[in-house]
PDB file of N, CA and C in Angstrom:
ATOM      1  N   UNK A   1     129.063  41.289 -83.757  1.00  0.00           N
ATOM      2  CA  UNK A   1     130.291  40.567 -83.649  1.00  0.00           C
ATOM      3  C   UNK A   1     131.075  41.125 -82.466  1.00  0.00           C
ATOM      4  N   UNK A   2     131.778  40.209 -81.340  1.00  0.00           N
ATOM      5  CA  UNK A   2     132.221  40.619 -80.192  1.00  0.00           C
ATOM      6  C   UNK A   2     133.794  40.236 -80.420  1.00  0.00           C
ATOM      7  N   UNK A   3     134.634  40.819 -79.878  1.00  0.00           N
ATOM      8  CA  UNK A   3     135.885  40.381 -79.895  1.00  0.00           C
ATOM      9  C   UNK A   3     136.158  39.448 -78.707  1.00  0.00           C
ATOM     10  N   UNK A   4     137.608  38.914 -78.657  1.00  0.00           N
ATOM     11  CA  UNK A   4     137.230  38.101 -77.495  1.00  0.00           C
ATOM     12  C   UNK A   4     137.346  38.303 -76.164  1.00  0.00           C
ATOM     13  N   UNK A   5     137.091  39.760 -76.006  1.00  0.00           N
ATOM     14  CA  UNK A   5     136.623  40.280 -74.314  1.00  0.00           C
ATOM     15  C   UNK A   5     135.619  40.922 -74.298  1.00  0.00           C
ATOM     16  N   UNK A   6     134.448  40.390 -75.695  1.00  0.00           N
ATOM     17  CA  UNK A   6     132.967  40.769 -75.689  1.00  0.00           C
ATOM     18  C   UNK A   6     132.862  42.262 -75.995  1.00  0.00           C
ATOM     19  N   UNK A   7     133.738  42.889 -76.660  1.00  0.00           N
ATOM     20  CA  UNK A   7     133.512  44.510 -76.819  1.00  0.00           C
ATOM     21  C   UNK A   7     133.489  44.232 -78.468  1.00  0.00           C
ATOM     22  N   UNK A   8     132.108  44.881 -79.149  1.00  0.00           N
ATOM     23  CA  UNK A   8     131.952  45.269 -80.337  1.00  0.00           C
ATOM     24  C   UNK A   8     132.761  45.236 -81.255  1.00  0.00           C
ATOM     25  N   UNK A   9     132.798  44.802 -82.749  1.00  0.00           N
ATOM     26  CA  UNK A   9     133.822  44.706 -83.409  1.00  0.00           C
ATOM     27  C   UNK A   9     132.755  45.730 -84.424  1.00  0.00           C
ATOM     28  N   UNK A  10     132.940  46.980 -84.524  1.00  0.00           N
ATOM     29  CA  UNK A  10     132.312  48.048 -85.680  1.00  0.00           C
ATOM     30  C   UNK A  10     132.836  48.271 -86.624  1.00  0.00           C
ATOM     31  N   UNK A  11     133.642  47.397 -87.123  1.00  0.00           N
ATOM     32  CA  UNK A  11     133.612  47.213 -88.552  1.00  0.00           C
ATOM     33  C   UNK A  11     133.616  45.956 -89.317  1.00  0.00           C
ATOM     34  N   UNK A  12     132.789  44.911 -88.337  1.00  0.00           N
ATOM     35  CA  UNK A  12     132.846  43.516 -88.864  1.00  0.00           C
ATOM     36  C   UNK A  12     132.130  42.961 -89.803  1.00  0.00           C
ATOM     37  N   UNK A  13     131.862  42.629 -90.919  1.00  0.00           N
ATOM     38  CA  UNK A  13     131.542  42.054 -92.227  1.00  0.00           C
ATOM     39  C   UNK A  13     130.834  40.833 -92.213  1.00  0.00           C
ATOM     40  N   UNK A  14     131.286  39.856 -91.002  1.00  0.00           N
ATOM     41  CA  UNK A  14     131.391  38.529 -91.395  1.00  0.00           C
ATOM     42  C   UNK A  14     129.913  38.090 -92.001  1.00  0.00           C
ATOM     43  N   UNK A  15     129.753  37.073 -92.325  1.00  0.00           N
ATOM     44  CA  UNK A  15     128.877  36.420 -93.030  1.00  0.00           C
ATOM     45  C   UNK A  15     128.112  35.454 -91.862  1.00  0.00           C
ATOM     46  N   UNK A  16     127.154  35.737 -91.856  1.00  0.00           N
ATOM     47  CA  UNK A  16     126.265  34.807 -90.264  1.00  0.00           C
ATOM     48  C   UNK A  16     125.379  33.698 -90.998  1.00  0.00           C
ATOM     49  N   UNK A  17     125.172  32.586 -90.696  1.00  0.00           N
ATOM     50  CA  UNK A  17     124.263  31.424 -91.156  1.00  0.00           C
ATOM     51  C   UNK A  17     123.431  31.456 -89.381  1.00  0.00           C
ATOM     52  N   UNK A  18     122.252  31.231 -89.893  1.00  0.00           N
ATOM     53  CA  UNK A  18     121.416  30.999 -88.580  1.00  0.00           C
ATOM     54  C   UNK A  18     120.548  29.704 -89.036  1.00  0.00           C
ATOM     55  N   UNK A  19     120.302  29.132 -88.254  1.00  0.00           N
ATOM     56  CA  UNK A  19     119.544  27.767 -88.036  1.00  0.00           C
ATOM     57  C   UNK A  19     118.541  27.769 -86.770  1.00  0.00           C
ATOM     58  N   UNK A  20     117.296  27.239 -86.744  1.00  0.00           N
ATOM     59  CA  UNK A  20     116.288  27.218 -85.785  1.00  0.00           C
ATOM     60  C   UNK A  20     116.048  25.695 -85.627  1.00  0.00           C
ATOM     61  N   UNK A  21     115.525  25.343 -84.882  1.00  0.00           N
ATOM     62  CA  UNK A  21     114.934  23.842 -84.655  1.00  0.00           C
ATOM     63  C   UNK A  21     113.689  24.029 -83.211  1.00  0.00           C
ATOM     64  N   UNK A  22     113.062  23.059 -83.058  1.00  0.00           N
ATOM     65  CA  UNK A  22     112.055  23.120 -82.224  1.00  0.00           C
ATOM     66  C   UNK A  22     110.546  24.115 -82.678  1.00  0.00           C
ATOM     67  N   UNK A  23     110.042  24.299 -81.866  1.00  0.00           N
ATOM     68  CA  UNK A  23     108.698  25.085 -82.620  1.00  0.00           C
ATOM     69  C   UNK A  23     108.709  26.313 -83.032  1.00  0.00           C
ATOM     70  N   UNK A  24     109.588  26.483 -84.238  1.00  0.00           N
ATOM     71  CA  UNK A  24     109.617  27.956 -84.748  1.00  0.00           C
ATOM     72  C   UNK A  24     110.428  27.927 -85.967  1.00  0.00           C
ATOM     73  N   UNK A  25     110.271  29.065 -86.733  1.00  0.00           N
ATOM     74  CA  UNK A  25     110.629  29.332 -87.922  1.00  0.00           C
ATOM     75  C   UNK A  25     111.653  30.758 -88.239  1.00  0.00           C
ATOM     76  N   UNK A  26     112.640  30.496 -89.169  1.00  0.00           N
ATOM     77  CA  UNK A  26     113.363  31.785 -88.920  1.00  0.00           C
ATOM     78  C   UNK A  26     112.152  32.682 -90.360  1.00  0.00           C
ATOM     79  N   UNK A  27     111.517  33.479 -89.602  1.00  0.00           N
ATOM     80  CA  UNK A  27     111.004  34.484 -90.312  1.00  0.00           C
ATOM     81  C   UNK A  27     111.858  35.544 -91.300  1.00  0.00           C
ATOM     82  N   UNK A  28     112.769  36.461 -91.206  1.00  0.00           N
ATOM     83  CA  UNK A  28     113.198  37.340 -91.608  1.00  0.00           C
ATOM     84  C   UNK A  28     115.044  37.009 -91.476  1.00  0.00           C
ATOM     85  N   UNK A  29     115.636  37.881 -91.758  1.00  0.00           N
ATOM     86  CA  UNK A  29     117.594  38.193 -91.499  1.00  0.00           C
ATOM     87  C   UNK A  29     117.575  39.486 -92.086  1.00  0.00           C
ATOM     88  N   UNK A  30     117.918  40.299 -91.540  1.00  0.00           N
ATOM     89  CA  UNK A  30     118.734  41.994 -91.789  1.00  0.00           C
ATOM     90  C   UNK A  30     119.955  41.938 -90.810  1.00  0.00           C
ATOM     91  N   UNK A  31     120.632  43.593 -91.160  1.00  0.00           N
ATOM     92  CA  UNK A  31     121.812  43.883 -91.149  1.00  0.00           C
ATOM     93  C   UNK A  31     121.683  45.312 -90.468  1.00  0.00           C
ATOM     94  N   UNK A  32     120.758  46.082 -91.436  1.00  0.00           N
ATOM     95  CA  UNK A  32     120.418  47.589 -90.730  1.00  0.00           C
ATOM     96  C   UNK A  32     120.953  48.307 -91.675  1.00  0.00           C
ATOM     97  N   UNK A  33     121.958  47.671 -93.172  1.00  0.00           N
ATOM     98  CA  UNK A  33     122.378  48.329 -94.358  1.00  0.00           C
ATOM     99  C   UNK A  33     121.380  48.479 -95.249  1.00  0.00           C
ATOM    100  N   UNK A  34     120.750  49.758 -95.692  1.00  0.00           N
ATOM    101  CA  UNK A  34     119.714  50.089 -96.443  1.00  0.00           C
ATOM    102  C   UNK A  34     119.802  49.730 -97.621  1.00  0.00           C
ATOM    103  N   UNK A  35     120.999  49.707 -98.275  1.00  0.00           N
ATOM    104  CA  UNK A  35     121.896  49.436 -99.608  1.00  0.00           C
ATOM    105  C   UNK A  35     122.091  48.227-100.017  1.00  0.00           C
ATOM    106  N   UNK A  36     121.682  47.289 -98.945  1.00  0.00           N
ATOM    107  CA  UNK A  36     122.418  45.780 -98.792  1.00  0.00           C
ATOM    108  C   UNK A  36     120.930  45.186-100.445  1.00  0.00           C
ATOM    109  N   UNK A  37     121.289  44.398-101.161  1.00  0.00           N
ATOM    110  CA  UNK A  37     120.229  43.601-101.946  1.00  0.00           C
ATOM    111  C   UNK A  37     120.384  41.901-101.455  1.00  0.00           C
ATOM    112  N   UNK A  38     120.388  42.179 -99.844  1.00  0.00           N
ATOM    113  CA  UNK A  38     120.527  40.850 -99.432  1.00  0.00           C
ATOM    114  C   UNK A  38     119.111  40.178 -99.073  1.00  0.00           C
ATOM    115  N   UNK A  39     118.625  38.963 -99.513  1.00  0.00           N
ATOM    116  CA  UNK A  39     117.190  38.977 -99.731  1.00  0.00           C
ATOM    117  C   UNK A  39     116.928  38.579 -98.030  1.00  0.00           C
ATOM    118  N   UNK A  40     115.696  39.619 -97.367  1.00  0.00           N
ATOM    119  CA  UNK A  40     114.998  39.343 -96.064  1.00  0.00           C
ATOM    120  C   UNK A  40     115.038  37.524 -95.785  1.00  0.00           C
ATOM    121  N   UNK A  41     114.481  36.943 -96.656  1.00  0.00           N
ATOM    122  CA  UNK A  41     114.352  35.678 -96.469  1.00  0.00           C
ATOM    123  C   UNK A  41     114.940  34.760 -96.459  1.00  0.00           C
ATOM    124  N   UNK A  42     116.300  34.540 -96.262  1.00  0.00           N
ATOM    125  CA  UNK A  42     117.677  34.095 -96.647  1.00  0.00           C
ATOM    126  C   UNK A  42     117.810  33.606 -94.976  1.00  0.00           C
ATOM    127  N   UNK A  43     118.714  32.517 -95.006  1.00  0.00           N
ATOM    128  CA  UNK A  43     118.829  31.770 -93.924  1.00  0.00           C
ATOM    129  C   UNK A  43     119.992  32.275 -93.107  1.00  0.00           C
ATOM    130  N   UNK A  44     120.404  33.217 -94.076  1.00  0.00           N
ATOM    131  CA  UNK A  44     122.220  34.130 -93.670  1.00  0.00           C
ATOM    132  C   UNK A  44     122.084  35.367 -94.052  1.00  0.00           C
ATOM    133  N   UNK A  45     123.672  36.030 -93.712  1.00  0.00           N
ATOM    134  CA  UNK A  45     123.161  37.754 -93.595  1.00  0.00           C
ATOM    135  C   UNK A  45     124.353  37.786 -93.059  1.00  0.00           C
ATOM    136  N   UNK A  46     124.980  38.992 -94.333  1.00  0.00           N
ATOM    137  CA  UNK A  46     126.337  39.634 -93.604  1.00  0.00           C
ATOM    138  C   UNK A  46     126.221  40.870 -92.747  1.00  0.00           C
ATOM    139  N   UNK A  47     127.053  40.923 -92.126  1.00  0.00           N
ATOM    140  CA  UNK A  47     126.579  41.576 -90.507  1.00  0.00           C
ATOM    141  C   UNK A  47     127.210  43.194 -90.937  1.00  0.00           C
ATOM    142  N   UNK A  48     126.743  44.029 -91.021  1.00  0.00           N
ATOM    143  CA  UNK A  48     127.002  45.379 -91.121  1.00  0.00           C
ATOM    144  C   UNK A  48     127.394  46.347 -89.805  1.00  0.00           C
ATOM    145  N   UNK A  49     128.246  46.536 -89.915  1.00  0.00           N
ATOM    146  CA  UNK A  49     129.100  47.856 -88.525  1.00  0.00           C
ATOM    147  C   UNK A  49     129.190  46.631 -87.030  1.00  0.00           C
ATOM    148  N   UNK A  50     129.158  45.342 -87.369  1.00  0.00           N
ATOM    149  CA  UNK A  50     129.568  44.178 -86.611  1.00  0.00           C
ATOM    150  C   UNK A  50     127.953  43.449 -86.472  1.00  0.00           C
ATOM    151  N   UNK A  51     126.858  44.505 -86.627  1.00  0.00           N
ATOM    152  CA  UNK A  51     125.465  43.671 -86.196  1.00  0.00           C
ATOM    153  C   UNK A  51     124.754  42.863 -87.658  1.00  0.00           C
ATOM    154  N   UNK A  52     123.686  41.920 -87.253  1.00  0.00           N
ATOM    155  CA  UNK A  52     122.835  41.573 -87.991  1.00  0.00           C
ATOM    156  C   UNK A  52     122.008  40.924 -86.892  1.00  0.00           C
ATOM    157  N   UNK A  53     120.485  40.448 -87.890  1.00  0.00           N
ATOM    158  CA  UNK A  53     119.720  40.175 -86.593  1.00  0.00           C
ATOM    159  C   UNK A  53     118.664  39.067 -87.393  1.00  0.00           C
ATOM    160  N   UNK A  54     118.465  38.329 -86.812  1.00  0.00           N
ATOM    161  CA  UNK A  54     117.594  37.214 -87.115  1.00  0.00           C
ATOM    162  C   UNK A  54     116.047  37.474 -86.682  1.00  0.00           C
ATOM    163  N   UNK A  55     115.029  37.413 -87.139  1.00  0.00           N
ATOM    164  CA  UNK A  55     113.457  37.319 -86.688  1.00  0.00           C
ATOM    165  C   UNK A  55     112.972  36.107 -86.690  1.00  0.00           C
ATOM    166  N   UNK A  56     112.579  35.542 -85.033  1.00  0.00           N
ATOM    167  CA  UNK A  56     112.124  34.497 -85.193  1.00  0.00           C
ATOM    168  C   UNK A  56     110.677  33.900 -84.950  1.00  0.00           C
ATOM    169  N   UNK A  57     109.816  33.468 -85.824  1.00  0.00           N
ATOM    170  CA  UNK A  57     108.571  33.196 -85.835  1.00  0.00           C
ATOM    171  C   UNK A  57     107.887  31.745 -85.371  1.00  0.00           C
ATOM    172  N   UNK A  58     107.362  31.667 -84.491  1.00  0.00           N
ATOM    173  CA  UNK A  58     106.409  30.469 -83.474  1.00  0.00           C
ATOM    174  C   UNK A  58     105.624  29.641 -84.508  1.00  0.00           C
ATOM    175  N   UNK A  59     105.428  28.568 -84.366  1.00  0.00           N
ATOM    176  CA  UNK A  59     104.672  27.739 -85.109  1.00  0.00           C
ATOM    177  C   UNK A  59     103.403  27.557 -84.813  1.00  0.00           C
ATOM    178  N   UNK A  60     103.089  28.777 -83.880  1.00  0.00           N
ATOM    179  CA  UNK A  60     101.428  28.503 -83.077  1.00  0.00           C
ATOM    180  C   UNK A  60     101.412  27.728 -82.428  1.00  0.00           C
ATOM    181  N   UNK A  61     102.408  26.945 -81.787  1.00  0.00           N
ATOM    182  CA  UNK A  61     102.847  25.970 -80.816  1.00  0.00           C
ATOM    183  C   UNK A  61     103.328  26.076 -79.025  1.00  0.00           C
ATOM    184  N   UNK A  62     102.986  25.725 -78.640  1.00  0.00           N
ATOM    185  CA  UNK A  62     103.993  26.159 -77.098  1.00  0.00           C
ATOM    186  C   UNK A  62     104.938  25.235 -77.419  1.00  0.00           C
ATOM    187  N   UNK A  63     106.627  25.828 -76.934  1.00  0.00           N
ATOM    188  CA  UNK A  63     107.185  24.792 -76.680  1.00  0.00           C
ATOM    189  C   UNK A  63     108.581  26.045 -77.607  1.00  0.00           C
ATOM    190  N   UNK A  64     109.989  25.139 -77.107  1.00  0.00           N
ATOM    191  CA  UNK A  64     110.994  25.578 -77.316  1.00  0.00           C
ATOM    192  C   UNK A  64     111.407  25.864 -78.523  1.00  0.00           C
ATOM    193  N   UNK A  65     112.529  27.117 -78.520  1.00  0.00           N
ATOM    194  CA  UNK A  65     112.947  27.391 -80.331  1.00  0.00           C
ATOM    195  C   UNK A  65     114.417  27.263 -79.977  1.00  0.00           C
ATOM    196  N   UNK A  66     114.766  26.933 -80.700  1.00  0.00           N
ATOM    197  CA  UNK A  66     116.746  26.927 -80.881  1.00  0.00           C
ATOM    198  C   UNK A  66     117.251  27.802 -82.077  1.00  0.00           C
ATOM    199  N   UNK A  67     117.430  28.595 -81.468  1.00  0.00           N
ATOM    200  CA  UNK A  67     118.285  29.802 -82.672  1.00  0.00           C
ATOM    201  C   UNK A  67     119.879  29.727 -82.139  1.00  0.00           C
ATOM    202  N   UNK A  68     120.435  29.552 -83.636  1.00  0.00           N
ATOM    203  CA  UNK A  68     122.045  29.182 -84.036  1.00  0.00           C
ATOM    204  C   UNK A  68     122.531  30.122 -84.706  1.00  0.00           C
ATOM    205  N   UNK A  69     123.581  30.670 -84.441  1.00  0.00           N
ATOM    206  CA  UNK A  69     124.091  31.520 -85.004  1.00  0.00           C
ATOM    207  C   UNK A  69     125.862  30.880 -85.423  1.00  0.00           C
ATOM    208  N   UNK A  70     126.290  31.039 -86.814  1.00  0.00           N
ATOM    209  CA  UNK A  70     127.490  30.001 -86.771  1.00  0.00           C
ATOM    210  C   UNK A  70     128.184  31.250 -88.102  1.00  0.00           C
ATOM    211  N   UNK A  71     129.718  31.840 -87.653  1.00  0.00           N
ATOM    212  CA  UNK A  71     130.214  32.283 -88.371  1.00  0.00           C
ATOM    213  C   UNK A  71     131.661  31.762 -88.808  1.00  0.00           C
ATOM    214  N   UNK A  72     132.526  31.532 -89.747  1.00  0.00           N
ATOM    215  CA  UNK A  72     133.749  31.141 -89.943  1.00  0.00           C
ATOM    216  C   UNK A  72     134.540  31.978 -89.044  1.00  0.00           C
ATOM    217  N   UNK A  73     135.664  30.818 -88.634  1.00  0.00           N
ATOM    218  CA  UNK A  73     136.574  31.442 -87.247  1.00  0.00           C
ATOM    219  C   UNK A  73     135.664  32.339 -85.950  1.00  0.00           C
ATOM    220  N   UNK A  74     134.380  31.987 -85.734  1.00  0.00           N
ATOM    221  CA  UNK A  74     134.077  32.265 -85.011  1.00  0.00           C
ATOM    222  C   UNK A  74     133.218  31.105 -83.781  1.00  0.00           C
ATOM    223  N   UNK A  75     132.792  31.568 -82.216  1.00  0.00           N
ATOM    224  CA  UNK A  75     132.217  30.181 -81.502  1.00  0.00           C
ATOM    225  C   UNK A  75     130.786  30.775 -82.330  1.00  0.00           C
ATOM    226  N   UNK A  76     130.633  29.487 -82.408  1.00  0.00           N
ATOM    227  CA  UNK A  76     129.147  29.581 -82.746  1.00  0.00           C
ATOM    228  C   UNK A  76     128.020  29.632 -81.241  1.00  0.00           C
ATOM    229  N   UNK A  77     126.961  30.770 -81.752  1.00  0.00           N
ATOM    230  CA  UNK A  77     126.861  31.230 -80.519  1.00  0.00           C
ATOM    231  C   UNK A  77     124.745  30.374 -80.450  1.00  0.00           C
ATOM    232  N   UNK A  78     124.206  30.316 -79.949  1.00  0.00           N
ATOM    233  CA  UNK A  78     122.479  29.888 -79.355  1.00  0.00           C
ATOM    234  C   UNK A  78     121.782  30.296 -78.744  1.00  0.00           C
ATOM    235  N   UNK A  79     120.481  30.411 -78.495  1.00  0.00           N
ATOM    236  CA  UNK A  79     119.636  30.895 -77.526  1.00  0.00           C
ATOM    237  C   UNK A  79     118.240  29.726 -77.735  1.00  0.00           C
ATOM    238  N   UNK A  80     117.852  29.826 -76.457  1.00  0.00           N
ATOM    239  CA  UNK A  80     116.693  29.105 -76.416  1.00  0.00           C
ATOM    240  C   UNK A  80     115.468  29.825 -76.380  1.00  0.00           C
ATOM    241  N   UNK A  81     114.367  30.508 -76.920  1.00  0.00           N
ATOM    242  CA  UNK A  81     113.064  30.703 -77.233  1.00  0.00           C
ATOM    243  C   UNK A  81     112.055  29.965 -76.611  1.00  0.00           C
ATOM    244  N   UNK A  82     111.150  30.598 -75.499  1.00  0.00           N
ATOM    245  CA  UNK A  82     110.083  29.764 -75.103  1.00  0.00           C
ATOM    246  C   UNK A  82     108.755  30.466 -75.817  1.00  0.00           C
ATOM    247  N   UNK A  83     108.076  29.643 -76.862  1.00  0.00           N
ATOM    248  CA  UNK A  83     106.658  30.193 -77.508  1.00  0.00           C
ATOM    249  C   UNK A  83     105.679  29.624 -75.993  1.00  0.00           C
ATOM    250  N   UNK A  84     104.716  30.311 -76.208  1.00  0.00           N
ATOM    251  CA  UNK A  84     103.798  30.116 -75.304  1.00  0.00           C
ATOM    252  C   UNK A  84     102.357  29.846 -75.290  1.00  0.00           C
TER     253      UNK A  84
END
C-alpha cells in the first residue's frame, strides 16, 4: 500500500480483491503474516505491514494476463503479463 507520493504505508491492513482475465489464472494470495488463517486460494488477502502479493499462473497458452488489484478508497491499480 503506497500513500499518495508512492512511499509505503507500514502499517496498512487494507483488504485487496485481485482479478485476472486473459490467459492465466490467479494461482495463490499471501500477505507474509505467518499467523494469518487466510486461505492461499482466496481471490483476496489483507495486506500485512502495507504488502500482499498475488501468484499468477499461465494457462499453457501464449498470450496476455490482466492482473487487478482493487482496494476500498483506494485507485485500483493493473499490470499486464506476457505468457510465452
Amino acid at each position: 500500500m503506497l500513500d499518495d507520493r508512492g512511499t509505503l504505508v507500514p502499517d496498512a491492513g487494507n483488504l485487496v480483491r485481485f482479478s485476472i482475465a486473459g490467459k492465466g489464472k490467479l494461482a495463490a494470495v499471501d500477505n507474509g503474516l505467518q499467523t494469518s488463517m487466510e486461505s492461499f486460494q482466496a481471490s483476496e488477502r489483507r495486506a500485512f505491514n502495507g504488502l500482499c502479493l498475488a501468484v499468477v499462473q499461465s494457462k499453457e497458452q501464449a498470450g496476455a494476463i490482466t492482473l487487478k488489484a482493487q482496494s476500498d478508497g483506494l485507485k485500483e491499480a493493473s499490470i499486464v503479463i506476457t505468457a510465452k
